[in-house]
Protein backbone atom coordinates (compact mmCIF):
# COMPACT_ATOMS: atom_id res chain seq x y z
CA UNK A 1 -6.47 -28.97 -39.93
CA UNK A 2 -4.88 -28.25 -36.28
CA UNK A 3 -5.61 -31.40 -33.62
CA UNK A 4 -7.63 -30.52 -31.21
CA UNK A 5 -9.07 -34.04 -30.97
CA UNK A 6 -8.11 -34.40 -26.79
CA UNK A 7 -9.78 -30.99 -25.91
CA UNK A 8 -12.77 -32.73 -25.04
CA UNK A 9 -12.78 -35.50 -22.35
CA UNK A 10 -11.61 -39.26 -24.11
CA UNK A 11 -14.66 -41.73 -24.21
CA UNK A 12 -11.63 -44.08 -25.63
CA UNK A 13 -8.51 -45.60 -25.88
CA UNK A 14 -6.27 -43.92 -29.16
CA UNK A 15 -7.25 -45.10 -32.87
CA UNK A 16 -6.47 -44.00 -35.87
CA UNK A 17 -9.80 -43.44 -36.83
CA UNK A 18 -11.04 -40.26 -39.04
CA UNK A 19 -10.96 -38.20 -36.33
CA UNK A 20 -7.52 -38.45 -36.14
CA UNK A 21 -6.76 -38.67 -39.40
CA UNK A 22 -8.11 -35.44 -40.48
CA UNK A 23 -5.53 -33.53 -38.25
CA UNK A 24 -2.83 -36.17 -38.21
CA UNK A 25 -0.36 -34.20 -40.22
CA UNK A 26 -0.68 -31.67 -37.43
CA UNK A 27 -0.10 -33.95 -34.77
CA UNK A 28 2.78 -35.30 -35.68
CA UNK A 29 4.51 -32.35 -36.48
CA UNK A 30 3.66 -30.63 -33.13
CA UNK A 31 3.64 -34.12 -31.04
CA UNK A 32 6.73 -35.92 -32.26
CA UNK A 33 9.90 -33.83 -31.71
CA UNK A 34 11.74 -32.86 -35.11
CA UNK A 35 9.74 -35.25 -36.84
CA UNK A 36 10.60 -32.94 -40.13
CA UNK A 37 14.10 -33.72 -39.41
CA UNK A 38 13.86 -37.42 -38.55
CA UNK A 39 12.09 -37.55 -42.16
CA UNK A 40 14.64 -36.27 -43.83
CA UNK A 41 17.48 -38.03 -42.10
CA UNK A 42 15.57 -41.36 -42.91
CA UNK A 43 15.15 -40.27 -46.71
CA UNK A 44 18.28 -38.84 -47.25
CA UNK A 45 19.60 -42.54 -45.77
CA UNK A 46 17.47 -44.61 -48.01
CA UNK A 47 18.27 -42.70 -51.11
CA UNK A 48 21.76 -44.08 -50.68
CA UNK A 49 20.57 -47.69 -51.14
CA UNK A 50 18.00 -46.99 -53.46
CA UNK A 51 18.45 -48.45 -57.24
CA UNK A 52 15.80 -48.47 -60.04
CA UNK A 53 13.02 -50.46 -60.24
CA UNK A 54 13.47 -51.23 -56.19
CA UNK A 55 10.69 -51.74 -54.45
CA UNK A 56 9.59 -49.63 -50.87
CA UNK A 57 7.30 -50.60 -48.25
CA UNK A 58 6.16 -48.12 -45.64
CA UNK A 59 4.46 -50.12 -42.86
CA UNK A 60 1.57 -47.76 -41.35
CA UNK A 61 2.20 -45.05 -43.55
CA UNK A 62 -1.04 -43.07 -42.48
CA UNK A 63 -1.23 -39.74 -44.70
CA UNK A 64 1.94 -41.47 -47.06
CA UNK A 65 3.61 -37.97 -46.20
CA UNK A 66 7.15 -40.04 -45.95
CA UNK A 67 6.59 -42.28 -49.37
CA UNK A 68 5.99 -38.79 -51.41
CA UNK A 69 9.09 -37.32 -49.64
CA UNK A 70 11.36 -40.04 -50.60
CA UNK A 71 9.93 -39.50 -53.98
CA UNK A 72 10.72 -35.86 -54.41
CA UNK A 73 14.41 -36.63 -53.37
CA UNK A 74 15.10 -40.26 -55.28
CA UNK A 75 16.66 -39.58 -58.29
CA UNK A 76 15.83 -43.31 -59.37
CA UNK A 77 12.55 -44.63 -60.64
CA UNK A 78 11.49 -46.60 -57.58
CA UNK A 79 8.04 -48.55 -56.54
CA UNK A 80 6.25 -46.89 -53.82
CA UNK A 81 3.68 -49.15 -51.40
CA UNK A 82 2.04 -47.81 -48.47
CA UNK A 83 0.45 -50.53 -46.01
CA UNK A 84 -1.68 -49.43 -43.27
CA UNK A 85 -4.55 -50.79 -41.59
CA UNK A 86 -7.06 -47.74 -41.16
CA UNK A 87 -9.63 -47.01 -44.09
CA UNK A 88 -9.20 -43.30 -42.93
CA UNK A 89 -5.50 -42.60 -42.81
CA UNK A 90 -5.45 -44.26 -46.64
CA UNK A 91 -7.89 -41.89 -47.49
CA UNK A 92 -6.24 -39.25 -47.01
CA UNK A 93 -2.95 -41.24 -48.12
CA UNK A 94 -4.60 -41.14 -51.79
CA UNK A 95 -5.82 -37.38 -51.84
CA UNK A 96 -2.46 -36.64 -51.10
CA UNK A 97 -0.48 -38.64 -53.53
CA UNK A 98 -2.93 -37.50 -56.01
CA UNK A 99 -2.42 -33.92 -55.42
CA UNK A 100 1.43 -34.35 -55.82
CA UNK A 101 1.22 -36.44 -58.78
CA UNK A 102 3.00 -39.48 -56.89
CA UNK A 103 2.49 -42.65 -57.79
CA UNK A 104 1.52 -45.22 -54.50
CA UNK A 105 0.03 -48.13 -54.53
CA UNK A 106 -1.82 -48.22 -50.72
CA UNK A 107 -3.27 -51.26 -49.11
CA UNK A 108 -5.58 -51.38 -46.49
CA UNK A 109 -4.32 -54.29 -44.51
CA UNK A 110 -2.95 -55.74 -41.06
CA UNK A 111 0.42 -55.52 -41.26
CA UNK A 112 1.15 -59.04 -40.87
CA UNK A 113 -0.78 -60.45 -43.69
CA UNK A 114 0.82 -58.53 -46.25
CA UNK A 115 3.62 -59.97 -48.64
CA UNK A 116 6.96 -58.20 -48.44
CA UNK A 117 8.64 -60.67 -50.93
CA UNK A 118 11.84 -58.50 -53.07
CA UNK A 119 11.65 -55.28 -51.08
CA UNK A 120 14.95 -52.96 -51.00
CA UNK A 121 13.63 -50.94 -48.57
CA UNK A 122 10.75 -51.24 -45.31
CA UNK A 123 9.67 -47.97 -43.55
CA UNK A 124 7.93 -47.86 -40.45
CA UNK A 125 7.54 -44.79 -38.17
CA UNK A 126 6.46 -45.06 -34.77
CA UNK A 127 4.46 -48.37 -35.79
CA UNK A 128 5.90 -50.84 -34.46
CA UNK A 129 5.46 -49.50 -30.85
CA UNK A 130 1.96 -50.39 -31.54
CA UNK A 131 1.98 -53.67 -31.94
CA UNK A 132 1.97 -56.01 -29.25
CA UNK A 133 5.89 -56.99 -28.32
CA UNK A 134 5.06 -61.33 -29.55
CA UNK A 135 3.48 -60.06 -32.62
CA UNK A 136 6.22 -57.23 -32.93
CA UNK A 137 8.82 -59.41 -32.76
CA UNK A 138 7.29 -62.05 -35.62
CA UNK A 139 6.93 -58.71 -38.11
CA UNK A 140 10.62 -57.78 -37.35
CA UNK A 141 11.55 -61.35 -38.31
CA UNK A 142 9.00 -61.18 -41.64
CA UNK A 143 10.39 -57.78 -42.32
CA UNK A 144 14.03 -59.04 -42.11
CA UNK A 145 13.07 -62.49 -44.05
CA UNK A 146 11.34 -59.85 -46.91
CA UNK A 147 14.26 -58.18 -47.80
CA UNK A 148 16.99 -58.64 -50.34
CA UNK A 149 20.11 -59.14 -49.76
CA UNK A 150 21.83 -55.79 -48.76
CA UNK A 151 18.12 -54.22 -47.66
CA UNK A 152 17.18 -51.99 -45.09
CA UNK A 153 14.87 -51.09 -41.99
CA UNK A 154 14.68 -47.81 -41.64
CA UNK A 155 12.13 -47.27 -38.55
CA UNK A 156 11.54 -45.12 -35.58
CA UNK A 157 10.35 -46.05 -32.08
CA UNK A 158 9.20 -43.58 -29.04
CA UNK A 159 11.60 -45.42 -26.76
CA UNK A 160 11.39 -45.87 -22.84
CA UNK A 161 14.74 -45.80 -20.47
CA UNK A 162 15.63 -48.55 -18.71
CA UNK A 163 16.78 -45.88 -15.64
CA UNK A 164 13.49 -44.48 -13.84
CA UNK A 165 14.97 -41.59 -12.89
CA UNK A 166 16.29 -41.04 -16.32
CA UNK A 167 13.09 -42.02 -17.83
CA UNK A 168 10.68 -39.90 -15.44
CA UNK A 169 13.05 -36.66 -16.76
CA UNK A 170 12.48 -37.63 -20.29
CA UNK A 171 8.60 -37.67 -19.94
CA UNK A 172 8.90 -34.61 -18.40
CA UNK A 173 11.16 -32.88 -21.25
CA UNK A 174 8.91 -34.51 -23.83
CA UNK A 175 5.60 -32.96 -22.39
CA UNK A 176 7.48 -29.48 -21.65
CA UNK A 177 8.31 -29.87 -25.82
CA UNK A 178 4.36 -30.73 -26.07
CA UNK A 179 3.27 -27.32 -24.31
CA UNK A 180 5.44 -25.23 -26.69
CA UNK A 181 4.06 -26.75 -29.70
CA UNK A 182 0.44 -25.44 -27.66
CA UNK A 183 -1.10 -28.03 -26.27
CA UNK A 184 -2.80 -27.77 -23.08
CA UNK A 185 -2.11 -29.65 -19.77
CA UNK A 186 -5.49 -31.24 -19.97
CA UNK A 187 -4.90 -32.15 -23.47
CA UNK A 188 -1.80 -33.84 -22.77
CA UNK A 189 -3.61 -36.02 -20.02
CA UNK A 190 -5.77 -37.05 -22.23
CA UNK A 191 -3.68 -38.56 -24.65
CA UNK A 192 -1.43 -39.98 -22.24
CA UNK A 193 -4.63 -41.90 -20.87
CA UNK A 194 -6.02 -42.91 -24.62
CA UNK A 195 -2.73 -44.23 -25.14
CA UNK A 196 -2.14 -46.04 -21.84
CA UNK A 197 -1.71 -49.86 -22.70
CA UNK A 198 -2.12 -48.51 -26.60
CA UNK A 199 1.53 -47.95 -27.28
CA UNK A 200 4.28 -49.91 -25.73
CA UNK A 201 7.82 -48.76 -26.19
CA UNK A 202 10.95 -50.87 -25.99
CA UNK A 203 14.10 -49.18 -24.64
CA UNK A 204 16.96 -48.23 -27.23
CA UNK A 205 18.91 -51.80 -26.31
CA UNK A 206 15.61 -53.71 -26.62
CA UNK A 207 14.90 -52.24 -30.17
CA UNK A 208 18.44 -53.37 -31.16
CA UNK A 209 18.41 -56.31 -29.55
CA UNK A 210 14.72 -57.73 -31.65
CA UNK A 211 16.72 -56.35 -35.32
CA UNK A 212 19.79 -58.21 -34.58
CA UNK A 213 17.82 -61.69 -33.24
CA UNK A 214 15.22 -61.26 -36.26
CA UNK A 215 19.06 -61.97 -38.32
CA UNK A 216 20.07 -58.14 -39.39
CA UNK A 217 23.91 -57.84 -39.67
CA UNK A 218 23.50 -53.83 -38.38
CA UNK A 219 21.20 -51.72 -36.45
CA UNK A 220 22.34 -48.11 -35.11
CA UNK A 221 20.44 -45.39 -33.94
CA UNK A 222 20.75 -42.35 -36.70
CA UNK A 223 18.87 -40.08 -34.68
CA UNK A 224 17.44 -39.59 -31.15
CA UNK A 225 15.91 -36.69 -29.37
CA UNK A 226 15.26 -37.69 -25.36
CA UNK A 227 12.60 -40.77 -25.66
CA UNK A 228 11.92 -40.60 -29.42
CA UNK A 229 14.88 -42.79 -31.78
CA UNK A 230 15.40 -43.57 -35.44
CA UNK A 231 17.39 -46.97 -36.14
CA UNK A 232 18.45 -48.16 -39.53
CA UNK A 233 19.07 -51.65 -39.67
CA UNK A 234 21.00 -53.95 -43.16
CA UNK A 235 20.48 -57.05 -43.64
């Protein structure tokens, strides 16, 4: 279905309720710049540290678009977990696995309360900028404290600069990319004020900086397009 869920005038802030889960494929294709490619970059990374048997997390996997990807490229038999915390998204997240004969075991849970224990791999995209940066920070450090020896983060953050100039011209480009994918002015407004206080981005530094305290040996950025970044970080 195409997203047209900020034509109307927002009555609330952003959730991932069924409303937006019924076009969410949609929106992230036409909201998040070379999302498509990011995916692949991410799965063509992982693949490279995946072995059989290991076990893969994706934290607020919505539609589990990523964890079937990863599947269809993985030439080893892996274990495939999808944790998010809307009813909705999962919903969808199990149609969809279904219909591509994946196997994913999904979990409807806060992201916190959820045991990592043995995992080769954690996913998240554009997650973490939704949590709140104390509780952000403690998820990094159960992430990192999850994962074997030799594991990986592979995650990506909408990221903010830490030069206003700099960052006022990256809005700008970014809603410029949002009018070519269609959207509207008014619909751009719209989510900009749903999301106000919603999502709260770190700067490319500041990401780095949380992965290397939380006790990763690596982080670097693998891809970036103006505000939006993907990091993969080894323990």
């Amino acid at each position: 279905m195409v997203d047209k869920v900020f034509e109307k005038s927002i009555i609330k802030q952003f959730e991932f309720d069924e409303e937006v889960a019924s076009v969410f494929d949609d929106m992230l294709n036409r909201s998040v710049p070379f999302y498509k490619e990011m995916q692949r970059l991410s799965i063509n990374f992982a693949c490279n540290f995946l072995e059989e048997n290991d076990k893969v997390y994706d934290l607020g996997c919505s539609t589990a678009s990523t964890l079937i990807e990863l599947s269809k490229h993985c030439d080893e038999k892996i274990k495939l977990i999808g944790v998010d915390n809307s009813a909705a998204m999962l919903n969808r997240a199990s149609k969809k696995a279904k219909a591509f004969g994946v196997d994913i075991e999904l979990i409807n849970s806060d992201l916190h309360h959820v045991d990592y224990t043995n995992a080769k791999l954690i996913l998240s995209n554009y997650t973490l900028q939704f949590i709140r940066p104390l509780q952000r920070e403690k998820l990094v450090k159960k992430i990192f404290d999850s994962l074997k020896d030799k594991g990986i983060f592979i995650f990506s953050e909408k990221v903010i600069s830490s030069d206003s100039k700099l960052n006022k011209q990256s809005i700008d480009e970014y809603y410029e990319f949002k009018k070519t994918q269609g959207y509207s002015e008014f619909e751009i407004s719209q989510k900009r004020e749903a999301l106000e206080n919603v999502l709260i981005p770190y700067t490319e530094e500041e990401n780095k900086k949380m992965i290397l305290d939380a006790g990763f040996s690596h982080c670097e950025t693998i891809f970036k397009w103006v505000n939006f970044a993907t990091f993969i970080a080894i323990k």
